[in-house]
N, C-alpha and C. Protein backbone atom coordinates (compact mmCIF):
# COMPACT_ATOMS: atom_id res chain seq x y z
N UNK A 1 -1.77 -28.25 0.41
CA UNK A 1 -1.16 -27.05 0.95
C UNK A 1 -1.59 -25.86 0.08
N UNK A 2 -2.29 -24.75 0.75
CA UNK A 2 -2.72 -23.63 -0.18
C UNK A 2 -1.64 -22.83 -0.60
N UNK A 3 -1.57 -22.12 -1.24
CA UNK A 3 -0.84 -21.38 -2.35
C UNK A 3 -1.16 -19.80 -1.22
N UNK A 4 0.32 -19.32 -0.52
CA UNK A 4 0.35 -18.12 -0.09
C UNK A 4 0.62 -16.46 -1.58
N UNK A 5 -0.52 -16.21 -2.19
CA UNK A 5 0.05 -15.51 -2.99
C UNK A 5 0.57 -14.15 -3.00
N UNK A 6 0.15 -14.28 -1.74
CA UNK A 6 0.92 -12.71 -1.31
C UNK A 6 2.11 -12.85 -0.30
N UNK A 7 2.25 -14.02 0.03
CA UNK A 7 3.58 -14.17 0.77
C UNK A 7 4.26 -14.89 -0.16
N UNK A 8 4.22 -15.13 -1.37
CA UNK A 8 5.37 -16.07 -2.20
C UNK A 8 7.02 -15.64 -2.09
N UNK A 9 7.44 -14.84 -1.75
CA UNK A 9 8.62 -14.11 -2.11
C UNK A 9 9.01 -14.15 -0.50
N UNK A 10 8.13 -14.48 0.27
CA UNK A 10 8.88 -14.89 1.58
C UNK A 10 9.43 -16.15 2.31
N UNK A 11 10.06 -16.96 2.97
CA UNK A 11 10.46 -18.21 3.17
C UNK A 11 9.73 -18.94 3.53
N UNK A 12 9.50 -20.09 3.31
CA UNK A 12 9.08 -21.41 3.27
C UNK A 12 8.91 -21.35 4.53
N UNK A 13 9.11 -21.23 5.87
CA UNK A 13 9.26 -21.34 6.91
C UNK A 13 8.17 -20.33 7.96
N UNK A 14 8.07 -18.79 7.05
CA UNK A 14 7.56 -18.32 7.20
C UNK A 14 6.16 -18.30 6.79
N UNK A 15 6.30 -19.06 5.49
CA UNK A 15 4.67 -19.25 4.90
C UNK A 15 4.15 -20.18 5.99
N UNK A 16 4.69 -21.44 6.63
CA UNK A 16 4.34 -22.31 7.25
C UNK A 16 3.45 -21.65 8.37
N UNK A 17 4.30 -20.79 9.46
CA UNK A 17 3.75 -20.23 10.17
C UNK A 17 2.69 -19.53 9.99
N UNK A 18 2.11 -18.68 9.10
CA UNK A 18 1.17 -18.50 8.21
C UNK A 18 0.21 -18.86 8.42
N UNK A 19 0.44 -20.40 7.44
CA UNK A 19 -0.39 -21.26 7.27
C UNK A 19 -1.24 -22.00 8.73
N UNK A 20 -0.13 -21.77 9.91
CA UNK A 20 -0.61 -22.54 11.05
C UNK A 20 -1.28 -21.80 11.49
N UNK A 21 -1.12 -20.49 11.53
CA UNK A 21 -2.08 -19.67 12.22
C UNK A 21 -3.39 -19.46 11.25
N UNK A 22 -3.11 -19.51 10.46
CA UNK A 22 -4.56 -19.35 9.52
C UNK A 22 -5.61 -20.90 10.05
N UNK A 23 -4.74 -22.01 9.97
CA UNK A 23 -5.39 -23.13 10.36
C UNK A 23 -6.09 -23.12 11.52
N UNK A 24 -4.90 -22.59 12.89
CA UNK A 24 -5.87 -22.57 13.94
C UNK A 24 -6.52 -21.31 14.45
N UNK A 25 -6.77 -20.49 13.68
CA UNK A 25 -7.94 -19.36 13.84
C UNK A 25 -6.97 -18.16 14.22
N UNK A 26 -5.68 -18.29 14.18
CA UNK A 26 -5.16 -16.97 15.40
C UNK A 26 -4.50 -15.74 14.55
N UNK A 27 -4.29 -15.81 12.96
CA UNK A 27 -4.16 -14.88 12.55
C UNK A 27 -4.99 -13.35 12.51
N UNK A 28 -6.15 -13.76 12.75
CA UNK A 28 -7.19 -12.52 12.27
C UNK A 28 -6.50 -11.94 14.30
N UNK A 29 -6.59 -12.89 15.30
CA UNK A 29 -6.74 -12.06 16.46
C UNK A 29 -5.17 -11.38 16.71
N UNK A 30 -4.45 -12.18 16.29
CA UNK A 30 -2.63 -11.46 16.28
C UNK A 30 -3.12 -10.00 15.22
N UNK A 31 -3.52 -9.69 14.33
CA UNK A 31 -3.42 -8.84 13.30
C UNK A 31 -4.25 -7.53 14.43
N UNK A 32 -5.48 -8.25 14.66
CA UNK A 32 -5.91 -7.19 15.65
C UNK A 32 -5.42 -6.57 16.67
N UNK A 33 -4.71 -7.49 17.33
CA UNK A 33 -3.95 -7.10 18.84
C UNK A 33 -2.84 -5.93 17.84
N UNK A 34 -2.51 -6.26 17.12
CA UNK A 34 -0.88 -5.10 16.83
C UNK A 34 -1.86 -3.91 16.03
N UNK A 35 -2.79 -3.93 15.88
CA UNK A 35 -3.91 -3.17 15.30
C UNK A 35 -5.06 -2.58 15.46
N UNK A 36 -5.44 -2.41 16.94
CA UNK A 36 -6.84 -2.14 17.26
C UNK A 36 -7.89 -1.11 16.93
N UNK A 37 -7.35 -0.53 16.38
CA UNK A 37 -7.87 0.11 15.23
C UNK A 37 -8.07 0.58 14.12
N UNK A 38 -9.11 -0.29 13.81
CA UNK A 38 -9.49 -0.98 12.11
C UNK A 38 -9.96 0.21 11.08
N UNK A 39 -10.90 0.95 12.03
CA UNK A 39 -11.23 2.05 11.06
C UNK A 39 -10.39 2.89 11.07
N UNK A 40 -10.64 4.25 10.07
CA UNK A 40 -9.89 5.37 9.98
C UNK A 40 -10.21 6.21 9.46
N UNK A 41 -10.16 7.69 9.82
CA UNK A 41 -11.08 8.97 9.21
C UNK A 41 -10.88 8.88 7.56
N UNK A 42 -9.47 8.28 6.86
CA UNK A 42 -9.22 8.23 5.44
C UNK A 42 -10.31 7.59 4.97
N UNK A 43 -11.49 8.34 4.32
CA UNK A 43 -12.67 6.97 3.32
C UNK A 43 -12.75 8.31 2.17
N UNK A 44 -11.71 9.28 1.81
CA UNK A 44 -12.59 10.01 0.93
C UNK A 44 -11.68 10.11 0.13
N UNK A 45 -11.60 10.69 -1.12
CA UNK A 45 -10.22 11.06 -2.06
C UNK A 45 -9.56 11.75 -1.46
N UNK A 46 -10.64 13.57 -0.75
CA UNK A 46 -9.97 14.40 -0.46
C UNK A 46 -9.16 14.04 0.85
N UNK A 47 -9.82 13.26 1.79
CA UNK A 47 -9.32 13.05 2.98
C UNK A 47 -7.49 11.90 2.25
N UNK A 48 -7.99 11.27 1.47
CA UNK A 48 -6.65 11.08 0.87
C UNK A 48 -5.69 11.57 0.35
N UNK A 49 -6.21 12.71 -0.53
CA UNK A 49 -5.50 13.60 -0.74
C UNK A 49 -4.25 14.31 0.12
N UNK A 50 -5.35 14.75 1.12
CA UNK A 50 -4.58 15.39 2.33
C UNK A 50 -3.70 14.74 2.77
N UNK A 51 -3.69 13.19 3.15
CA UNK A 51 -2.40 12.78 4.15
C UNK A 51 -1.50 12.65 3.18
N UNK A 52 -2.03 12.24 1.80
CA UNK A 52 -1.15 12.02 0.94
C UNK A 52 0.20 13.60 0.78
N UNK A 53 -0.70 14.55 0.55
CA UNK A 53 0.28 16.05 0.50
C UNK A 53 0.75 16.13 2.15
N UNK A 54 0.58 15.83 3.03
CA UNK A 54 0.99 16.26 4.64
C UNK A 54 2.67 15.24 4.29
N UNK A 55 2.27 14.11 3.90
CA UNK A 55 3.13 13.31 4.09
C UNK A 55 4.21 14.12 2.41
N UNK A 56 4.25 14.01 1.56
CA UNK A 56 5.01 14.17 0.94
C UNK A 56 5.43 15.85 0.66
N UNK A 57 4.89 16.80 1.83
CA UNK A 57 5.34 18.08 1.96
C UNK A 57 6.47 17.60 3.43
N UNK A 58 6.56 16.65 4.31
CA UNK A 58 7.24 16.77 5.16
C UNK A 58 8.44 15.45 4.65
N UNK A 59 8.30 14.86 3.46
CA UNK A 59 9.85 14.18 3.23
C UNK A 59 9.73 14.22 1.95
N UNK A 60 9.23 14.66 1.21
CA UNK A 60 9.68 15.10 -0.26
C UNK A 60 9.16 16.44 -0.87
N UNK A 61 9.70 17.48 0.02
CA UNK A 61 9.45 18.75 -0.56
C UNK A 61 9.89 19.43 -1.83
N UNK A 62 11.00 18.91 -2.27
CA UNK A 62 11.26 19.56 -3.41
C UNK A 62 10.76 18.21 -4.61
N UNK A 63 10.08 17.23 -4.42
CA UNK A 63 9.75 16.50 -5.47
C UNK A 63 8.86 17.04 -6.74
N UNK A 64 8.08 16.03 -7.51
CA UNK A 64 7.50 16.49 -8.71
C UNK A 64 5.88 17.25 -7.53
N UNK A 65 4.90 17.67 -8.32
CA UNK A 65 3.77 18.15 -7.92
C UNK A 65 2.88 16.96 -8.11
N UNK A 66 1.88 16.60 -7.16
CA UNK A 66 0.88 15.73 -7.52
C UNK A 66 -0.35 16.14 -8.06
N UNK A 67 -1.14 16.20 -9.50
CA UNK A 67 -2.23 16.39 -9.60
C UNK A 67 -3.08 16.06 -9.20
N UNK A 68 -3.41 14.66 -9.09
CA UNK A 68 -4.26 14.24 -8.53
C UNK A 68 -3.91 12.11 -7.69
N UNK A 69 -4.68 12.32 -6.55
CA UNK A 69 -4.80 11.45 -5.50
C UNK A 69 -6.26 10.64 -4.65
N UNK A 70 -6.23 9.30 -5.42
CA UNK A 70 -7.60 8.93 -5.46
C UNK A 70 -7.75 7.51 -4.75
N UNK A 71 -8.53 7.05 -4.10
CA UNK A 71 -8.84 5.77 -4.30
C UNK A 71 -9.39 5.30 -5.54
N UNK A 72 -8.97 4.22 -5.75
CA UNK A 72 -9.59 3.20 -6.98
C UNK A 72 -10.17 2.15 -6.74
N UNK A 73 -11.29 1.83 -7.12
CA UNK A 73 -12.30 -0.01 -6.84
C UNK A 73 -11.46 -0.47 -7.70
N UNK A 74 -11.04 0.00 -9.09
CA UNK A 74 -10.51 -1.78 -9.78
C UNK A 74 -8.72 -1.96 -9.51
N UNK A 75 -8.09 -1.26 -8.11
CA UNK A 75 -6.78 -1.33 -8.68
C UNK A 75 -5.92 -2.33 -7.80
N UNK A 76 -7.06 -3.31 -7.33
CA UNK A 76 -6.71 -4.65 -6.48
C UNK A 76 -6.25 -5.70 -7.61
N UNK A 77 -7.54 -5.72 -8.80
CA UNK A 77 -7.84 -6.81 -9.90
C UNK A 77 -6.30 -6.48 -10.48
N UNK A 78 -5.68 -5.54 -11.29
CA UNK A 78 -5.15 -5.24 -11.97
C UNK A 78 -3.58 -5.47 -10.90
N UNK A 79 -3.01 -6.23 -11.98
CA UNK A 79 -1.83 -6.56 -11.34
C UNK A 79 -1.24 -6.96 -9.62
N UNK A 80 -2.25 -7.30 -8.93
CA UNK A 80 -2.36 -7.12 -7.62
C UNK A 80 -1.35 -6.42 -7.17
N UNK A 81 -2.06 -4.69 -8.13
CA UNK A 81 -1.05 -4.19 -7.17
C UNK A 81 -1.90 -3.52 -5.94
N UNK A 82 -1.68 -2.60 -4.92
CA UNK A 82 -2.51 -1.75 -4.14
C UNK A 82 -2.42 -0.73 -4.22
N UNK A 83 -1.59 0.36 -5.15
CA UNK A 83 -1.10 1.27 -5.39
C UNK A 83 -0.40 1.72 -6.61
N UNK A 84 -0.65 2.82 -6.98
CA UNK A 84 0.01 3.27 -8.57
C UNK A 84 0.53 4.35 -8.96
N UNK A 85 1.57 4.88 -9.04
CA UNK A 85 2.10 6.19 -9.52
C UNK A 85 2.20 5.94 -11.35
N UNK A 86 1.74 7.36 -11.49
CA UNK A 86 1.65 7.42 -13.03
C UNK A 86 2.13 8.49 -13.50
N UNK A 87 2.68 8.81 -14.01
CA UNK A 87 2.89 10.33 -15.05
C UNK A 87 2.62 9.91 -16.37
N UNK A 88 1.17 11.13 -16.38
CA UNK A 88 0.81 11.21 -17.59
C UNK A 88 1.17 12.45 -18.35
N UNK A 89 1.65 12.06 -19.42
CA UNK A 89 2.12 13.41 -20.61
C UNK A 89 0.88 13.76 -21.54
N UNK A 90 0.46 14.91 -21.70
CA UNK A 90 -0.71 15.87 -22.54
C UNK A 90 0.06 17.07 -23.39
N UNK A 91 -0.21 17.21 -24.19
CA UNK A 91 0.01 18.24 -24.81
C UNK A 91 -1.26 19.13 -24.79
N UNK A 92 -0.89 20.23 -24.25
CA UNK A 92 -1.51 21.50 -24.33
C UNK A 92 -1.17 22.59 -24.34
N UNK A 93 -1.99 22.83 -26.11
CA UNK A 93 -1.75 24.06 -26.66
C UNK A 93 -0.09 23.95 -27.79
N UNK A 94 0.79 24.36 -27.45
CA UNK A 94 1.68 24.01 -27.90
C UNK A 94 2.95 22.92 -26.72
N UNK A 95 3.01 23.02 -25.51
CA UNK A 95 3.58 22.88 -24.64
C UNK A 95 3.22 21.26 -24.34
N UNK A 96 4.15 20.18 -23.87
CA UNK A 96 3.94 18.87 -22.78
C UNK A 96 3.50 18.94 -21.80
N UNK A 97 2.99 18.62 -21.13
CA UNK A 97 2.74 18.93 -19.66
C UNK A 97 2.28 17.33 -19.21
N UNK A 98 3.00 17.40 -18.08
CA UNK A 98 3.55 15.87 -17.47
C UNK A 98 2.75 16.19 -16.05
N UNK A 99 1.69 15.36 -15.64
CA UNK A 99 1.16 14.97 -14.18
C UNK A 99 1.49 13.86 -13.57
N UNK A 100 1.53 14.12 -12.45
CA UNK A 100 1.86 13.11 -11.28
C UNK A 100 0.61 12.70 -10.95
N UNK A 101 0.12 11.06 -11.05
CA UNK A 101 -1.22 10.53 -10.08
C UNK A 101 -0.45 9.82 -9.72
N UNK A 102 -1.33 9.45 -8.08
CA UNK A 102 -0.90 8.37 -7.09
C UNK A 102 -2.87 7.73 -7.21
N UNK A 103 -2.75 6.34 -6.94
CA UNK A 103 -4.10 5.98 -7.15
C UNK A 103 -3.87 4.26 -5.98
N UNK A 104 -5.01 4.05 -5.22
CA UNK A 104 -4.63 3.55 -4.02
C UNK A 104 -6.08 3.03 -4.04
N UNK A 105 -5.83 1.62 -3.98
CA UNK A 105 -6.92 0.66 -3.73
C UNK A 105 -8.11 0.83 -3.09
N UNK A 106 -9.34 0.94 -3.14
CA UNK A 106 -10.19 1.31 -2.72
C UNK A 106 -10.51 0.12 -0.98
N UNK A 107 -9.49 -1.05 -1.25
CA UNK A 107 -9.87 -1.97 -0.16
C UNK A 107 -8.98 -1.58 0.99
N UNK A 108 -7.85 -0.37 1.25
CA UNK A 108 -7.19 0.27 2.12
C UNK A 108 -8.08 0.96 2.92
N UNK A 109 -9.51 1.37 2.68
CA UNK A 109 -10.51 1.86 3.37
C UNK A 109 -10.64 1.38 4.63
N UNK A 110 -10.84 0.11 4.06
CA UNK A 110 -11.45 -1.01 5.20
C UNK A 110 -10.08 -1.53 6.18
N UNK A 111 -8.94 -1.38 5.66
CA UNK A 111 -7.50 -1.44 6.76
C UNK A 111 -7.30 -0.98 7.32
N UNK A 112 -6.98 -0.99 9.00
CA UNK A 112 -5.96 -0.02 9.29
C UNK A 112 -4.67 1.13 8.85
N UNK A 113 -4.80 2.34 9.53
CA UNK A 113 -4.33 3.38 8.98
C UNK A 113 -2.91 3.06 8.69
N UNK A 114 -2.27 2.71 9.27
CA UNK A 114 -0.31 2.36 9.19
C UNK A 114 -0.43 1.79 7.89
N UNK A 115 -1.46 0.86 7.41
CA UNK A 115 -1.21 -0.01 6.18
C UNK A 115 -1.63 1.19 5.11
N UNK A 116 -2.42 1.61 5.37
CA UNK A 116 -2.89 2.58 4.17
C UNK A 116 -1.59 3.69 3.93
N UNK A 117 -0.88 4.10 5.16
CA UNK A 117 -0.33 5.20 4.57
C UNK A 117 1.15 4.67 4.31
N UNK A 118 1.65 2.95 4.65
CA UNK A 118 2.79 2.68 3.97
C UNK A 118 2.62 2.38 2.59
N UNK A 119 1.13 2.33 2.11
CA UNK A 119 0.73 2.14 0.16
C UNK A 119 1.50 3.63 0.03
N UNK A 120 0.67 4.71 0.73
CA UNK A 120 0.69 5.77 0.45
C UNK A 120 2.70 6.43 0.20
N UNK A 121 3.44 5.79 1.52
CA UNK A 121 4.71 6.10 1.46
C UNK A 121 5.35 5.41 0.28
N UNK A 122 5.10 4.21 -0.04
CA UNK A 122 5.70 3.64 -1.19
C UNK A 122 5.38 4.19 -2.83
N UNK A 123 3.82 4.84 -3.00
CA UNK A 123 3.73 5.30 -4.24
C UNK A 123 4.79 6.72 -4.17
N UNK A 124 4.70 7.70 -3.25
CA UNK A 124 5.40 8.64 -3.24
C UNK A 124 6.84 9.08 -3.25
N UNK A 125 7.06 7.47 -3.35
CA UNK A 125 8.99 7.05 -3.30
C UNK A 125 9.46 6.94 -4.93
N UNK A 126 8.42 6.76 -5.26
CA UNK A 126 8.38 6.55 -6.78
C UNK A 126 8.52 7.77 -7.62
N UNK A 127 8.26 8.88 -7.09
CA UNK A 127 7.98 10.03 -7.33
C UNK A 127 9.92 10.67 -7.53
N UNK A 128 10.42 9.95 -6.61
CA UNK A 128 12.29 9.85 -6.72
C UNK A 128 12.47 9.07 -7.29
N UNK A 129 12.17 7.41 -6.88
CA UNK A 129 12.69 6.66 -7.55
C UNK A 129 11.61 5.26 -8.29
N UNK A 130 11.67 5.52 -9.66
CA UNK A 130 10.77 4.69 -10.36
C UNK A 130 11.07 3.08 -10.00
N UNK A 131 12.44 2.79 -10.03
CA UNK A 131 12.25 1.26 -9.64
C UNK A 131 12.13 0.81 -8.52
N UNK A 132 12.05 -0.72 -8.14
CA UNK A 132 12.03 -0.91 -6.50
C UNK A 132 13.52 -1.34 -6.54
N UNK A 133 14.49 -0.60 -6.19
CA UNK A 133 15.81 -0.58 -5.91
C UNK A 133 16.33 -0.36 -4.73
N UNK A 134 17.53 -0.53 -4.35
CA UNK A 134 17.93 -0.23 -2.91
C UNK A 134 17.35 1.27 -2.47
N UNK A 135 17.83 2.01 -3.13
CA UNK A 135 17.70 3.50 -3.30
C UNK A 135 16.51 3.38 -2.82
N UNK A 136 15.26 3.36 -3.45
CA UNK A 136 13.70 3.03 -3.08
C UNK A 136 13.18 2.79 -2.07
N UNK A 137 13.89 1.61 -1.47
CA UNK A 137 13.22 1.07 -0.12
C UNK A 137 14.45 1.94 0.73
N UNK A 138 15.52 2.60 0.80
CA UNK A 138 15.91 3.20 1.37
C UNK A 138 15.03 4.19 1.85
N UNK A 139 14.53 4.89 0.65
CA UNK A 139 13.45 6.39 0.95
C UNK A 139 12.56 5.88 1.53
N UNK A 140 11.58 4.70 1.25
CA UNK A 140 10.72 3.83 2.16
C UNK A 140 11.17 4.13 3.61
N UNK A 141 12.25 3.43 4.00
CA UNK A 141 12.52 3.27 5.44
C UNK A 141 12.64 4.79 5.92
N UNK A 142 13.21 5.64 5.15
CA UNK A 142 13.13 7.37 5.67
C UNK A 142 11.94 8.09 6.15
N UNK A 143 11.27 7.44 5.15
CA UNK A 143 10.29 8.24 5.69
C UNK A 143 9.06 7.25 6.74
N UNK A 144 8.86 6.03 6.34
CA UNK A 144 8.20 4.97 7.47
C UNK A 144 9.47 3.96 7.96
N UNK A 145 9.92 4.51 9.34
CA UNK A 145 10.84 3.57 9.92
C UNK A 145 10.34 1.68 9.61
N UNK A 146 9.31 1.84 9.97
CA UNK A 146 8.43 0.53 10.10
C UNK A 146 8.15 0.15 8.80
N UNK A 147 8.61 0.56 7.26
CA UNK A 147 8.03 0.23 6.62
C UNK A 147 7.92 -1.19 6.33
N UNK A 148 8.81 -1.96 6.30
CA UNK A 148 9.18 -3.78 6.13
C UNK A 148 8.34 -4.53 6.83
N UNK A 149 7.66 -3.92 7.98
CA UNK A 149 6.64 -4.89 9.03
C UNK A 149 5.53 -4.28 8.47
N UNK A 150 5.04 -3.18 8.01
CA UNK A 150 3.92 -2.85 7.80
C UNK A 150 3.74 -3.66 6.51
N UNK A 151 4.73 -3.80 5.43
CA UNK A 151 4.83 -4.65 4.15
C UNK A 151 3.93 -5.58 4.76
N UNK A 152 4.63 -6.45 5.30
CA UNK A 152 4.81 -7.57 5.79
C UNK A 152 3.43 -7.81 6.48
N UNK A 153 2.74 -6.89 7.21
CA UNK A 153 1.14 -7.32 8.22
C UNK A 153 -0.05 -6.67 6.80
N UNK A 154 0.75 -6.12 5.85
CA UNK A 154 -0.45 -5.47 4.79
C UNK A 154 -0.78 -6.79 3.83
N UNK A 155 0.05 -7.82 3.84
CA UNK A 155 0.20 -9.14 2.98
C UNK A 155 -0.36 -9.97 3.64
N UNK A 156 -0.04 -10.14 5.65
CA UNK A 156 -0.98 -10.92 6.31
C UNK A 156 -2.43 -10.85 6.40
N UNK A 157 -2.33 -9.67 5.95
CA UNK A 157 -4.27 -8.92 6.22
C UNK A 157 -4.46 -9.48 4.82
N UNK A 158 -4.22 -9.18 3.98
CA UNK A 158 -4.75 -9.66 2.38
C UNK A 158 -4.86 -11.04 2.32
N UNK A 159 -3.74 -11.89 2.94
CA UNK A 159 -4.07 -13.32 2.89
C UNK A 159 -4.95 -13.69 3.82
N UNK A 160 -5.38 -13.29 4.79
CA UNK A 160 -6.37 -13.23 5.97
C UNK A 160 -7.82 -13.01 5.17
N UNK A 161 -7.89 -12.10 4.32
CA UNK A 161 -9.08 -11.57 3.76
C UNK A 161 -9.06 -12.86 2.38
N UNK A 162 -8.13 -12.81 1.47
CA UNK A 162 -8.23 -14.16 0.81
C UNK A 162 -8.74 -15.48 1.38
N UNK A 163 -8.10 -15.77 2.50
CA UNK A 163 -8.46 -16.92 3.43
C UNK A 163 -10.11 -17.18 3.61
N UNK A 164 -10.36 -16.01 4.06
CA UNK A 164 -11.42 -16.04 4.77
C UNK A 164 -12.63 -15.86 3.63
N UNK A 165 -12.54 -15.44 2.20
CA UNK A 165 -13.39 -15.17 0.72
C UNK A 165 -13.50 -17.02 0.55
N UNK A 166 -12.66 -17.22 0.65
CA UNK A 166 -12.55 -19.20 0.63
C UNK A 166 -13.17 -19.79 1.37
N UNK A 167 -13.12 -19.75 2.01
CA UNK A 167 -13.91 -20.55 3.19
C UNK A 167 -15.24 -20.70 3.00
N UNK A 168 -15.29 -21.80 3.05
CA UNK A 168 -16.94 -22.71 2.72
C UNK A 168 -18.06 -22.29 3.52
C-alpha cells in the first residue's frame, strides 16, 4: 500500500478512495472534468504580483504592505510547503524596517488557477493571522468560500503528479 503523503492527515477511508482511483486511471480525468482549464495567464512574478495585490486590496485592505511577491523553483523541496509568508526585519540607517514576502511554488504555474490563488489566499491570511488556527481558516473561508475543496483537489493534483513521477 503506497504512502499518501499529501493526504496523511485525511481518513483512512478517504485515502482508500484515492488510492482506487489512482489504481484504475480515473483520478487525473475526475481532476480534469472539475478543472478544464489547466493553463493560466499567472506564469510571471509580476502577473503574480498583481492577483496577489487585487486579491488582498479587496479582503485585506487595511493589512501589513507586501514588498515583494514571487514564484520560487526550490519552495516545493523545502518543507513541502507551496507557499511562504515571511517578514523580514533590516535595519536602515538608524530605523527597523519590517517587509512582508509572500513566495509561491514555482509548480502552481503548471495548475489550475483556483489552486494557485487558494496558495495565494492562504499566504495572505497569514498576513492577520500567523498560525493555522480557527481564526485562520476562518479568513481562508472569507475570502475563498471554496477554500477546503480547493485544499483538498491541490493535494489530489500533487499526489496525481507524485503518482505519476513513480511510475515505471
Amino acid at each position: 500500500m503506497q504512502d499518501l503523503v499529501y493526504l496523511r492527515n485525511y481518513s483512512a477511508s478517504l485515502q482508500q478512495q484515492v488510492r482506487q482511483l489512482l489504481a484504475d486511471g480515473k483520478l487525473e480525468p475526475a481532476l480534469q472534468q472539475r478543472y478544464p482549464e489547466q493553463s493560466h495567464p499567472v506564469q510571471t512574478d509580476k502577473a503574480l504580483y498583481e492577483l496577489t495585490m487585487a486579491l488582498k486590496r479587496q479582503w485585506l485592505k487595511s493589512s501589513e504592505p507586501l514588498s515583494k511577491v514571487v514564484f520560487d523553483p526550490k519552495i516545493h523541496v523545502i518543507n513541502n510547503a507551496l507557499g511562504t509568508h515571511t517578514q523580514i526585519s533590516r535595519v536602515q540607517g538608524g530605523k527597523l524596517k519590517s517587509k512582508n514576502e509572500i513566495r509561491v511554488a514555482a509548480l502552481l504555474r503548471q495548475l489550475p488557477l483556483p489552486l494557485l490563488q487558494m496558495v495565494v489566499v492562504h499566504e495572505l491570511a497569514h498576513l492577520r493571522e500567523k498560525d493555522h488556527n480557527k481564526a485562520f481558516y476562518k479568513l481562508c473561508l472569507h475570502m475563498e468560500p471554496a477554500y477546503h475543496q480547493l485544499e483538498l483537489d491541490l493535494r489530489l493534483y500533487l499526489t496525481l503528479l507524485e503518482h505519476t513521477a513513480n511510475k515505471p
